[in-house]
PDB file of N, CA and C in Angstrom:
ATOM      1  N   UNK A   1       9.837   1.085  -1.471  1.00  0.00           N
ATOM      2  CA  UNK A   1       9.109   2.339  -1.289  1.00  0.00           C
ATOM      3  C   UNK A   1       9.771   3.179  -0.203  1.00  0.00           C
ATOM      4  N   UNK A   2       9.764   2.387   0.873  1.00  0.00           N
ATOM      5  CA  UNK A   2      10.759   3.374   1.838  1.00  0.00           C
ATOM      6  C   UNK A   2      11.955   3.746   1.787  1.00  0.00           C
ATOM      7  N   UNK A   3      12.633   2.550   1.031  1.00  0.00           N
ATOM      8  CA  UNK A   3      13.779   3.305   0.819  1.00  0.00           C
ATOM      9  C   UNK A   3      14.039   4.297  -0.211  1.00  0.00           C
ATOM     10  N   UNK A   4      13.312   4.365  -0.960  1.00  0.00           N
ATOM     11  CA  UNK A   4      13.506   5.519  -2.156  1.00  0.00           C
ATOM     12  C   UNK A   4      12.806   6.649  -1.588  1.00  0.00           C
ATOM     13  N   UNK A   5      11.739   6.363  -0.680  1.00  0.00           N
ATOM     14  CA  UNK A   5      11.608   7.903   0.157  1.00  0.00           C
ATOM     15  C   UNK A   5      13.134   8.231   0.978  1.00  0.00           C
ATOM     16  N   UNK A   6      13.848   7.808   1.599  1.00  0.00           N
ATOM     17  CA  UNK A   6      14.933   8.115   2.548  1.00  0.00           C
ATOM     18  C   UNK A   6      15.758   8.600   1.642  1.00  0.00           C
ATOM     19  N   UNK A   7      16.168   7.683  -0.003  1.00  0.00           N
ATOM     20  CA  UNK A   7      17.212   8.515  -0.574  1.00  0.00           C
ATOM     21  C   UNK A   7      16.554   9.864  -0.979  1.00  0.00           C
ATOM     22  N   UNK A   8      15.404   9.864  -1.401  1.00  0.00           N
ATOM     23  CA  UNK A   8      14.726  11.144  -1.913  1.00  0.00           C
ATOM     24  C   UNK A   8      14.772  12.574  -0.639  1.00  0.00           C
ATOM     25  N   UNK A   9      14.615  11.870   0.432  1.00  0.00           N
ATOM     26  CA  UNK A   9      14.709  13.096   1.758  1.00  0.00           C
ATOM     27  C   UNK A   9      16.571  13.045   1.853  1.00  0.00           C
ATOM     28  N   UNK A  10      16.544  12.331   1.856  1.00  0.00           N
ATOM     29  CA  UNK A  10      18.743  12.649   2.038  1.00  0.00           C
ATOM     30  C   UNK A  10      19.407  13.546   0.823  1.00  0.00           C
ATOM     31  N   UNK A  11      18.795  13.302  -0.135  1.00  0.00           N
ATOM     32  CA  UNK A  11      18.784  14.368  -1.298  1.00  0.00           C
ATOM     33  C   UNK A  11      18.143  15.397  -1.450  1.00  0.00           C
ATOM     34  N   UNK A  12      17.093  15.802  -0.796  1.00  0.00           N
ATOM     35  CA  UNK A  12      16.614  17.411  -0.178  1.00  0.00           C
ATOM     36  C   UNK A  12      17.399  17.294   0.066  1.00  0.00           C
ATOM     37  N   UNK A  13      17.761  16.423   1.497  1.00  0.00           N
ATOM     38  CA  UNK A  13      18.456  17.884   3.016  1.00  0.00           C
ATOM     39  C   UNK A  13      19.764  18.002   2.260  1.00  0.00           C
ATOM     40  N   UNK A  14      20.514  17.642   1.364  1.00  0.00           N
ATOM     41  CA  UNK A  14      21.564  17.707   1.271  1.00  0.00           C
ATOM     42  C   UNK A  14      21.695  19.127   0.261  1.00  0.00           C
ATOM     43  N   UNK A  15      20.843  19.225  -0.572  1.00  0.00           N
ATOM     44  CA  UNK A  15      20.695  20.048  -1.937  1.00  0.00           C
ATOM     45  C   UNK A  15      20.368  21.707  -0.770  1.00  0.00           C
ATOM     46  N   UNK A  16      19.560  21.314   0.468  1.00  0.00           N
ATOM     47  CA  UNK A  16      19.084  22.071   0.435  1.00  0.00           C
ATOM     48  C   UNK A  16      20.007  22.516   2.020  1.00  0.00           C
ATOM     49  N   UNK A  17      20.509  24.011   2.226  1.00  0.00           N
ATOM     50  CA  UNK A  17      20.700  24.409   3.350  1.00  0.00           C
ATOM     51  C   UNK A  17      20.225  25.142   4.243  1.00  0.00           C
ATOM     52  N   UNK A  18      18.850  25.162   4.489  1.00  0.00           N
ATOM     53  CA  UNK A  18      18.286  26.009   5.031  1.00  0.00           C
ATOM     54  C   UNK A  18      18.007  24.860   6.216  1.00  0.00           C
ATOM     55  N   UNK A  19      18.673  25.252   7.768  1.00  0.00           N
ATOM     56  CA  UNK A  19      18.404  23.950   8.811  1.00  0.00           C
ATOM     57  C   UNK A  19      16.579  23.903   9.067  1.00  0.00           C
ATOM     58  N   UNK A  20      15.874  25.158   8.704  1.00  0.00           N
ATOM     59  CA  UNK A  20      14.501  24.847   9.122  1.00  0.00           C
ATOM     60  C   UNK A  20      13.772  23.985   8.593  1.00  0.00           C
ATOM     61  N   UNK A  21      14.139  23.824   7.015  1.00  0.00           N
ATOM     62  CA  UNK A  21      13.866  22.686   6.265  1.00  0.00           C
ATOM     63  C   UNK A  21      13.824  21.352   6.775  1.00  0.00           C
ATOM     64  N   UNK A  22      15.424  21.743   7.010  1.00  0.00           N
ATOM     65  CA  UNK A  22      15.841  20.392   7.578  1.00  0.00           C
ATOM     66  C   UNK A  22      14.878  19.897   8.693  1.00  0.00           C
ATOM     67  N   UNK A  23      14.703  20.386  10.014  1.00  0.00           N
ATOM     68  CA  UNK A  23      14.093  20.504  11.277  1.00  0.00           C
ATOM     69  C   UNK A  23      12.529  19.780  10.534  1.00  0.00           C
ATOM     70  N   UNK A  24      12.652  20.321   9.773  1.00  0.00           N
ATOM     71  CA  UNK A  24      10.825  20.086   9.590  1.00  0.00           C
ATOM     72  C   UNK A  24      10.677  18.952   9.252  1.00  0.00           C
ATOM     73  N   UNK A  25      11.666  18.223   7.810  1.00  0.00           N
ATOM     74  CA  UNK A  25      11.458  17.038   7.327  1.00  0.00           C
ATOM     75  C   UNK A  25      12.029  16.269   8.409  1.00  0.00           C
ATOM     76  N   UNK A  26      12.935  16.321   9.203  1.00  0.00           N
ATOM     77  CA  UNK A  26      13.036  15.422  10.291  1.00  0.00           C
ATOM     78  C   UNK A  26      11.998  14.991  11.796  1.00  0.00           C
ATOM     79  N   UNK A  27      11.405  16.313  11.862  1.00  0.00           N
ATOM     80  CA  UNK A  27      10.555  16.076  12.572  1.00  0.00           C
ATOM     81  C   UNK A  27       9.016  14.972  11.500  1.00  0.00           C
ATOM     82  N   UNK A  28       9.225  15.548  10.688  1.00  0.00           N
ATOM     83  CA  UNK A  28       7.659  14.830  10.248  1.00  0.00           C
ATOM     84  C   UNK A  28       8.215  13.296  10.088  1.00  0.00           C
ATOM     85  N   UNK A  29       9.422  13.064   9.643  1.00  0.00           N
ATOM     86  CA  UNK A  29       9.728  11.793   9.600  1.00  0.00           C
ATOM     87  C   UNK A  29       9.532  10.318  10.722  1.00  0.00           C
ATOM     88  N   UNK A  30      10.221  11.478  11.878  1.00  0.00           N
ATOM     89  CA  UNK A  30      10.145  11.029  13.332  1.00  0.00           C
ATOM     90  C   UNK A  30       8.647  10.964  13.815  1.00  0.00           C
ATOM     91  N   UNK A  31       7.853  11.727  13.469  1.00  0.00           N
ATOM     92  CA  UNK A  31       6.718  11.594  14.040  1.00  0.00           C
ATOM     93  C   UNK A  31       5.853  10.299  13.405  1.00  0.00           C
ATOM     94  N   UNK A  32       6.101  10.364  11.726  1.00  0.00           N
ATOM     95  CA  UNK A  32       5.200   9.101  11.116  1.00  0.00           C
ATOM     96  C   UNK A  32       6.145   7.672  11.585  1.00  0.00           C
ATOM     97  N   UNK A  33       7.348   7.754  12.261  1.00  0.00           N
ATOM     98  CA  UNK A  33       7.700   6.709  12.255  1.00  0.00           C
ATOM     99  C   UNK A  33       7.065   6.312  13.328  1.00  0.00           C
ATOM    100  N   UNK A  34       7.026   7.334  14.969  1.00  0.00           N
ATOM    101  CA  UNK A  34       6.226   6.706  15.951  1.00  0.00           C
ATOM    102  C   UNK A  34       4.557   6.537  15.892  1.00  0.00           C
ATOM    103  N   UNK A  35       4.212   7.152  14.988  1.00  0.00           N
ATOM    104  CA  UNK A  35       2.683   6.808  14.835  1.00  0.00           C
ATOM    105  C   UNK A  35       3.496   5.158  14.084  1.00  0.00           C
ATOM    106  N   UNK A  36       3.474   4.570  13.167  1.00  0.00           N
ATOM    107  CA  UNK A  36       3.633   3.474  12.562  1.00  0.00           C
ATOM    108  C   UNK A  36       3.869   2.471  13.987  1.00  0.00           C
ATOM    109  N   UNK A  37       5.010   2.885  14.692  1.00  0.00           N
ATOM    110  CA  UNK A  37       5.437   2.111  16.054  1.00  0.00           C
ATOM    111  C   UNK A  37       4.427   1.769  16.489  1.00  0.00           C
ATOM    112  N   UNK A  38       3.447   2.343  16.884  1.00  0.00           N
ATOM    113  CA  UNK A  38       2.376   2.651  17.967  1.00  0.00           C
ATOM    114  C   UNK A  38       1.082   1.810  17.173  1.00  0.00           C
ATOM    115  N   UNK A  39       1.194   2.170  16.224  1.00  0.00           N
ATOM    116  CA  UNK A  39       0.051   0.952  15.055  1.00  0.00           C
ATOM    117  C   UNK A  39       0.329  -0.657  15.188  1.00  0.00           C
ATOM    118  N   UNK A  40       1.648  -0.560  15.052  1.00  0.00           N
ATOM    119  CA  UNK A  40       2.204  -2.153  15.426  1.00  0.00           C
ATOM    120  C   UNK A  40       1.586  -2.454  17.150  1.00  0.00           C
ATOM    121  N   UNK A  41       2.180  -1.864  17.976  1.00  0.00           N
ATOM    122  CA  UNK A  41       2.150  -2.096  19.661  1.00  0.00           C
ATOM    123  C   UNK A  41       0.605  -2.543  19.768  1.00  0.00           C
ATOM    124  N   UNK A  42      -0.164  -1.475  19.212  1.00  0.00           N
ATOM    125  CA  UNK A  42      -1.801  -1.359  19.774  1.00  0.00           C
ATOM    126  C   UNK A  42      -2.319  -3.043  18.563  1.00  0.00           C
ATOM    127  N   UNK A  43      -1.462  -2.685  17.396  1.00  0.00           N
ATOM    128  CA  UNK A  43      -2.085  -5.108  16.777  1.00  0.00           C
ATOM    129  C   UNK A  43      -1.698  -6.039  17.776  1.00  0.00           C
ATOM    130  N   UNK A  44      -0.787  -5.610  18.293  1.00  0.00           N
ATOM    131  CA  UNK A  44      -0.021  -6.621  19.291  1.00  0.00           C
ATOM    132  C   UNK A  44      -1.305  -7.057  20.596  1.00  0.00           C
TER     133      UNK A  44
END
């Protein structure tokens, strides 16, 4: 599952050149990854 989301976002940003795009799907990426981080830390 995750990895077919990553090829699916590497295939936007690539198709697509607009950097705000870009900016955006990287930020939302980065952000669900540290919420996920932070889900793990707080089971711990």
């Amino acid at each position: 599952m995750r990895s077919t989301f990553l090829i699916y976002g590497h295939s936007f940003m690539k198709s697509s050149q607009n950097t705000i795009v870009e900016n955006l799907f990287l930020m939302h990426s980065f952000r669900s990854l540290i919420n996920s981080l932070s889900k793990v830390l707080n089971m711990i």
